[in-house]
N, C-alpha and C. Protein backbone atom coordinates (compact mmCIF):
# COMPACT_ATOMS: atom_id res chain seq x y z
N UNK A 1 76.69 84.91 -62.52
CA UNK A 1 76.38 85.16 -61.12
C UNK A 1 77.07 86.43 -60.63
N UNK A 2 78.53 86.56 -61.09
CA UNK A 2 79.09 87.88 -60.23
C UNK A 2 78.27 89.25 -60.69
N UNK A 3 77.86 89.68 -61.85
CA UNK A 3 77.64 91.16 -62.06
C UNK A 3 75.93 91.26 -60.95
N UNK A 4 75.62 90.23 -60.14
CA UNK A 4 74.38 90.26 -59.22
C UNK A 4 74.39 90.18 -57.59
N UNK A 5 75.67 89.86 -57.20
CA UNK A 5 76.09 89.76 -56.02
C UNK A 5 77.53 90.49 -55.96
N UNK A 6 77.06 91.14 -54.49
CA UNK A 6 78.18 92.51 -53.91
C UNK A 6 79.53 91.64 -53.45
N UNK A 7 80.19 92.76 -53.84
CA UNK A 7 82.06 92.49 -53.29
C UNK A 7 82.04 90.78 -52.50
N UNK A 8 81.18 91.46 -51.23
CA UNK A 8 81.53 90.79 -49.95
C UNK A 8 80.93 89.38 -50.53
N UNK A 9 79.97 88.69 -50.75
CA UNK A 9 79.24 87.52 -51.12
C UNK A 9 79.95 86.89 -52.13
N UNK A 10 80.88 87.79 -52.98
CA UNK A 10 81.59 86.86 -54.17
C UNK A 10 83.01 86.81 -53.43
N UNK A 11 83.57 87.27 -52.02
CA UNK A 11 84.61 86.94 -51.88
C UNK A 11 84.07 85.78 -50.96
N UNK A 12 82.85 85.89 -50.02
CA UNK A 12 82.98 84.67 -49.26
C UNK A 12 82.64 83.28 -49.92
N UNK A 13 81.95 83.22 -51.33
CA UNK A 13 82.18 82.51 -52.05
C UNK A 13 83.22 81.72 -52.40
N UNK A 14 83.93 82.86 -52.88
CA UNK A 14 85.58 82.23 -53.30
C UNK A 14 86.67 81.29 -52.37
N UNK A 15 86.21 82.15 -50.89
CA UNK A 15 86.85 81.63 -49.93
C UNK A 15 86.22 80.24 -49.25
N UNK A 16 84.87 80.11 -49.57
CA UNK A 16 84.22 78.86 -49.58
C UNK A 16 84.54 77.71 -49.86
N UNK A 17 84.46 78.10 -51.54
CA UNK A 17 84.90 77.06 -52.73
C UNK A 17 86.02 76.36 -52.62
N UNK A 18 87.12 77.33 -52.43
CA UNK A 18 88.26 76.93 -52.32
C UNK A 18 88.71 75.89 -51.35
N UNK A 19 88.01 76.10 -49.80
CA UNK A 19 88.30 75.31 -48.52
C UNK A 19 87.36 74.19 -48.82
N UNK A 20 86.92 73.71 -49.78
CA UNK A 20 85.53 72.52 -49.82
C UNK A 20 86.11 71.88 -51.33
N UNK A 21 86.91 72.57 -51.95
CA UNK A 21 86.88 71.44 -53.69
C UNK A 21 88.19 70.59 -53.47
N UNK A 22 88.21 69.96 -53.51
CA UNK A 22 89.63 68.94 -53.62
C UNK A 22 90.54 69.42 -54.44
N UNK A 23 91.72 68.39 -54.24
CA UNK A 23 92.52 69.02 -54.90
C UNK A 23 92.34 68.49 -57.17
N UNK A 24 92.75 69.59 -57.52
CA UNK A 24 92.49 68.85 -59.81
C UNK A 24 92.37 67.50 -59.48
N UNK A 25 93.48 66.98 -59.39
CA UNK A 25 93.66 65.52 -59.81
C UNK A 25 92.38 64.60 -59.08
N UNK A 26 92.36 64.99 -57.67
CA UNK A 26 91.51 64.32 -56.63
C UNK A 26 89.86 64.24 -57.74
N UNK A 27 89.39 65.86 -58.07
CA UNK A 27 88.30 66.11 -58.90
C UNK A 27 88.16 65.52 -60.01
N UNK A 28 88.96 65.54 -60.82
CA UNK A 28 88.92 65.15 -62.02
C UNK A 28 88.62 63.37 -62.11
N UNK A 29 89.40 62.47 -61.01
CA UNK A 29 88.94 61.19 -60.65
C UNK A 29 87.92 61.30 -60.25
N UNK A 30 86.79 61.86 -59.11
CA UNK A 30 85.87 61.47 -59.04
C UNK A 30 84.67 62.28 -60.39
N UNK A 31 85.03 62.97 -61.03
CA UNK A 31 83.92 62.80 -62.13
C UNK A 31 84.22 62.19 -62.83
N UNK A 32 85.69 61.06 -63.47
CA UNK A 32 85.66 59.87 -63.95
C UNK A 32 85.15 58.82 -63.94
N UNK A 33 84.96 58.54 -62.52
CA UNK A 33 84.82 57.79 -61.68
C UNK A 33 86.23 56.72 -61.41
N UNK A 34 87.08 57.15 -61.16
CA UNK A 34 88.40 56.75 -60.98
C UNK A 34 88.61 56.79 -59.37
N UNK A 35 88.94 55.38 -59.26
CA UNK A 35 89.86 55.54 -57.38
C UNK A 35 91.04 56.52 -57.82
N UNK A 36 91.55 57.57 -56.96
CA UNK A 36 92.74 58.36 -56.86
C UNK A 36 93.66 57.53 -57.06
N UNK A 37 93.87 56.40 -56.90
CA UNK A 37 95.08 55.17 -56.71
C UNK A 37 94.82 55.06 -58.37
N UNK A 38 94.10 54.51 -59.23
CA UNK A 38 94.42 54.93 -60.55
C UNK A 38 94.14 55.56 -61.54
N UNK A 39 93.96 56.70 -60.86
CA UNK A 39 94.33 58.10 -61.90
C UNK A 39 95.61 58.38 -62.32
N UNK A 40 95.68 58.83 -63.91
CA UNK A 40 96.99 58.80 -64.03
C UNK A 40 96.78 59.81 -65.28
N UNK A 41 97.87 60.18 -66.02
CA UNK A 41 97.43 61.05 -67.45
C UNK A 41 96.33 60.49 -68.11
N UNK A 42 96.53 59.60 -68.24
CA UNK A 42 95.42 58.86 -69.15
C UNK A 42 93.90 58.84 -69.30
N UNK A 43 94.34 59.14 -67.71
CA UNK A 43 92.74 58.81 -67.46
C UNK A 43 92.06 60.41 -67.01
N UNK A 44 93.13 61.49 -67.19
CA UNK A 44 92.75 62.64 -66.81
C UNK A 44 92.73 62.90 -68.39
N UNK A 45 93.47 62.49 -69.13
CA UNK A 45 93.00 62.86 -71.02
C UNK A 45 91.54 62.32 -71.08
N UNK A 46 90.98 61.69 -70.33
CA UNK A 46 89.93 61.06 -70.91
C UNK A 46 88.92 61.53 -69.97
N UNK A 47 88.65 62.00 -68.76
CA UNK A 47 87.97 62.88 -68.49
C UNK A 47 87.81 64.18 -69.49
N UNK A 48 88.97 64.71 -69.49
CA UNK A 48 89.22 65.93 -70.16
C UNK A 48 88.35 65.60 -71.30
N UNK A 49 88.87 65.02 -72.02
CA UNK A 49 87.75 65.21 -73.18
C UNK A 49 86.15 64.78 -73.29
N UNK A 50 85.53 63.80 -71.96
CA UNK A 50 84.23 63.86 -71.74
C UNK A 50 83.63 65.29 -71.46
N UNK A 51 84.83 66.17 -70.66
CA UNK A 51 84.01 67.46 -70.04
C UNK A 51 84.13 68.28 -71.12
N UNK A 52 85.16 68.34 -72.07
CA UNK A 52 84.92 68.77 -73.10
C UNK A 52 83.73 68.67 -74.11
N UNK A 53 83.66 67.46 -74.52
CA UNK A 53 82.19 67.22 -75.24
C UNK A 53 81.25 67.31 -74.49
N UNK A 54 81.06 67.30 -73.17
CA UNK A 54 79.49 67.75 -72.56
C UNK A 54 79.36 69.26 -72.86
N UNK A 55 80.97 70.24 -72.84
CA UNK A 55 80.28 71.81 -72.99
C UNK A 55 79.86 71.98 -74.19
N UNK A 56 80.18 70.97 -74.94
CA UNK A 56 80.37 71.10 -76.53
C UNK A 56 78.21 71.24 -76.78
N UNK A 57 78.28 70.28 -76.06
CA UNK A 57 77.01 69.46 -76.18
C UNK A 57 75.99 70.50 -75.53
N UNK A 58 76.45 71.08 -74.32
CA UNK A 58 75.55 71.91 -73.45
C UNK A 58 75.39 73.39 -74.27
N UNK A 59 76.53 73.69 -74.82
CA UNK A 59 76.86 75.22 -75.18
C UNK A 59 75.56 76.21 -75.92
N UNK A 60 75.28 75.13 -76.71
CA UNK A 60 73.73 75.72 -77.75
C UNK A 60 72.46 75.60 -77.09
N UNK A 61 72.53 74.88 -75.78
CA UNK A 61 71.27 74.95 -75.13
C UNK A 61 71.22 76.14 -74.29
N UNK A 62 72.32 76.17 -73.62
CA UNK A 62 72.26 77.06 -72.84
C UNK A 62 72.52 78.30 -73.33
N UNK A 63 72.89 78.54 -74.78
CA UNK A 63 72.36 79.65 -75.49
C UNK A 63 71.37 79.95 -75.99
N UNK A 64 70.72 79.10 -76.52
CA UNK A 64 68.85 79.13 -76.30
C UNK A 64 68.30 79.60 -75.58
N UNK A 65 68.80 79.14 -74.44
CA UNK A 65 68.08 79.42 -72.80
C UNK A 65 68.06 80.73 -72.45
N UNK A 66 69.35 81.39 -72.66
CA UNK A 66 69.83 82.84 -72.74
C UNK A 66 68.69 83.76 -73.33
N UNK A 67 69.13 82.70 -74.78
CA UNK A 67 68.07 83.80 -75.62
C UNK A 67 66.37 84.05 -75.23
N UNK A 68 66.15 83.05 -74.90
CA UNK A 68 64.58 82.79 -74.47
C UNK A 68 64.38 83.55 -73.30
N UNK A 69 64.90 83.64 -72.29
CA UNK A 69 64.80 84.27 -70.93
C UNK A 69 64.74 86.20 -71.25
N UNK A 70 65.25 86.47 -72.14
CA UNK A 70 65.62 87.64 -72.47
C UNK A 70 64.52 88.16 -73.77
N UNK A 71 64.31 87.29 -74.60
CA UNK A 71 63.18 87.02 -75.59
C UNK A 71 61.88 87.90 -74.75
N UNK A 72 61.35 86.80 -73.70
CA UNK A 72 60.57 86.68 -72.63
C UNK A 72 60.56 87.47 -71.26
N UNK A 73 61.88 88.40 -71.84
CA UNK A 73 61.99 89.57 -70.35
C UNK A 73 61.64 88.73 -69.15
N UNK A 74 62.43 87.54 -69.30
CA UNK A 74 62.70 86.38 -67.56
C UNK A 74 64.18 86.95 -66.71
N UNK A 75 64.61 87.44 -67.61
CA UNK A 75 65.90 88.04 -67.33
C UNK A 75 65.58 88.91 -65.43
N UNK A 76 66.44 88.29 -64.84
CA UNK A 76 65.84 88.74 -63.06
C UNK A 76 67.52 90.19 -62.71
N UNK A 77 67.77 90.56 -63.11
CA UNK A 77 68.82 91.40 -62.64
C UNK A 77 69.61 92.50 -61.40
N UNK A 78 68.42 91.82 -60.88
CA UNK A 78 68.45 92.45 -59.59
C UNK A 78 69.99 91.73 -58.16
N UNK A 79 70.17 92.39 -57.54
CA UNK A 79 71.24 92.18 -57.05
C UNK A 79 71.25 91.32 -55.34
N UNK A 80 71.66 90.06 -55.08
CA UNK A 80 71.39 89.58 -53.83
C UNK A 80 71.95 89.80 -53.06
């Protein structure tokens, strides 16, 4: 996304993101699906390694995808 959007749109982004994502621990429980009350290492090792094996899992598709879009001159590079 950044090499397509100017200075200003990737800082109000940033400054977006930041005031709207919870805090790690808070995040990491709700894509566990963990109440904050018991999240603990354990259960952040075990997120951790679901989000791990989903990139694991995602990584070759979405290099496909890459390749195909570009294959297919879908590639949009223009700047918003």
């Amino acid at each position: 996304i950044e090499p397509f959007h100017g200075w200003a749109l990737r800082k109000l982004f940033t400054v977006r993101l930041s005031t709207m994502m919870p805090p790690r621990d808070e995040l990491l429980a709700m894509l566990g699906n963990f109440k904050t009350q018991e999240f603990g290492k354990k259960e952040e090792q075990l997120v951790l390694k679901d989000i791990r094996s989903l990139v694991s899992t995602w990584q070759p598709i979405v290099t496909q995808w890459r390749t195909a879009y570009q294959d297919l001159d879908l590639e949009d590079t223009r700047r918003a």
